[in-house]
Protein backbone atom coordinates (compact mmCIF):
# COMPACT_ATOMS: atom_id res chain seq x y z
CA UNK A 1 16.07 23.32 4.74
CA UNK A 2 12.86 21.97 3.60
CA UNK A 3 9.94 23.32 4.86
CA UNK A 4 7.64 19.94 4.64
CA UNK A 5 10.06 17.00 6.09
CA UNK A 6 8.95 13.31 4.45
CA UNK A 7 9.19 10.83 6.91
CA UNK A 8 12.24 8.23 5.92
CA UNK A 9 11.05 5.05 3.78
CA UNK A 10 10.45 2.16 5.14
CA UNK A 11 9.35 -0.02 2.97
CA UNK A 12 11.46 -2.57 1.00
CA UNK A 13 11.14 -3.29 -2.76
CA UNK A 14 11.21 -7.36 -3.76
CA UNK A 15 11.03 -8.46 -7.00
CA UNK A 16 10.93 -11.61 -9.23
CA UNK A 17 8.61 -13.52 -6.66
CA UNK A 18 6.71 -16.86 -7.60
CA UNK A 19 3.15 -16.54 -8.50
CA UNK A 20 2.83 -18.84 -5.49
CA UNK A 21 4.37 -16.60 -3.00
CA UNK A 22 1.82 -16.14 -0.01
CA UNK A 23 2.57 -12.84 2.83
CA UNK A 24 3.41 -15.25 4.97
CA UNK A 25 6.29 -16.80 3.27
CA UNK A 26 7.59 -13.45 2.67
CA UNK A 27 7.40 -12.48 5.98
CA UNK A 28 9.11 -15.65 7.48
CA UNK A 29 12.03 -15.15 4.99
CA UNK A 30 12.40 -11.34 5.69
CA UNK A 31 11.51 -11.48 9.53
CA UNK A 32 14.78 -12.57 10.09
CA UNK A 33 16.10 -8.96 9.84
CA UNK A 34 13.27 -7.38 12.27
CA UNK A 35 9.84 -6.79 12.82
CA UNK A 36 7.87 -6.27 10.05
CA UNK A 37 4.88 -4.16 9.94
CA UNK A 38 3.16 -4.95 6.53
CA UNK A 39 3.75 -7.33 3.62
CA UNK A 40 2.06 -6.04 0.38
CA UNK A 41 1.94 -8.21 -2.98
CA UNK A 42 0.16 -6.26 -5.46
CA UNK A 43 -2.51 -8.12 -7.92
CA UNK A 44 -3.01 -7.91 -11.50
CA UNK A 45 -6.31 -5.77 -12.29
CA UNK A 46 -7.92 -7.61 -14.72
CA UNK A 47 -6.53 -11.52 -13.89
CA UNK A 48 -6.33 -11.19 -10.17
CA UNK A 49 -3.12 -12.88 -10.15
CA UNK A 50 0.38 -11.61 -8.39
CA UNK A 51 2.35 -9.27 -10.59
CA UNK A 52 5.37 -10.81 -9.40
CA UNK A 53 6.42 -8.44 -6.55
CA UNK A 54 6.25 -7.18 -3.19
CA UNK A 55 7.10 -4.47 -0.64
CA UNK A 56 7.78 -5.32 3.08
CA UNK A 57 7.22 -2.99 5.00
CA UNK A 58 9.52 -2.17 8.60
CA UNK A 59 8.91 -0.22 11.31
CA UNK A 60 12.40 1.51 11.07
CA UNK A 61 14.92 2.22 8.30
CA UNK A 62 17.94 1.56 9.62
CA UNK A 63 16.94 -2.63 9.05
CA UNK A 64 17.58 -1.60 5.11
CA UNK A 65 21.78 -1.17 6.19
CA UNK A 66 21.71 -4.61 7.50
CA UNK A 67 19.52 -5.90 4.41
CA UNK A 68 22.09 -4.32 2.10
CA UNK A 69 25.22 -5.83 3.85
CA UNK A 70 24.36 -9.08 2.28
CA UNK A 71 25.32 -10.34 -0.12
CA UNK A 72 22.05 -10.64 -2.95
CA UNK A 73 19.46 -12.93 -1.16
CA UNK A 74 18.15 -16.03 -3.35
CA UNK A 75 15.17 -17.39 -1.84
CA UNK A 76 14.81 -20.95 -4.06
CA UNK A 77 11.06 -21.50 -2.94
CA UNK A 78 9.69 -17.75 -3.74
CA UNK A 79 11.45 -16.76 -6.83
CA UNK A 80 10.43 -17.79 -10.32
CA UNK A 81 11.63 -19.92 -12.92
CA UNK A 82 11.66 -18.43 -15.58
């Protein structure tokens, strides 16, 4: 057994966002699973702009198994065209 334990992850991955994506929108598409503690998109250094994806974070890991059961999620107004 380990002597140092992590802690089990809780934060979800999301990838190929829109540019335009906002926390909130995020959070009002992934909220529907359970409370969320902590949306995070992550900015380019030197252009300031979204790098195109996120991590949602949630207060337990055992939302990830019903996340998973689904079939891929396609959210039309956060993902990008290209």
């Amino acid at each position: 057994m380990a002597k140092y334990m992590r802690p089990p992850n809780t934060s979800l991955f999301v990838r190929n966002i829109s540019d335009e994506s906002r926390p909130e929108d995020l959070r009002r598409e992934f909220g529907r699973y359970g409370p969320i503690v902590d949306v995070y998109i992550p900015l380019d250094f030197h252009t300031r702009r979204p790098r195109g994806f996120a991590y949602i974070q949630y207060p337990f890991p055992i939302i990830f198994f019903y996340i998973l059961c689904e079939e891929t999620i396609v959210f039309p107004s956060l993902t990008s065209p290209f």
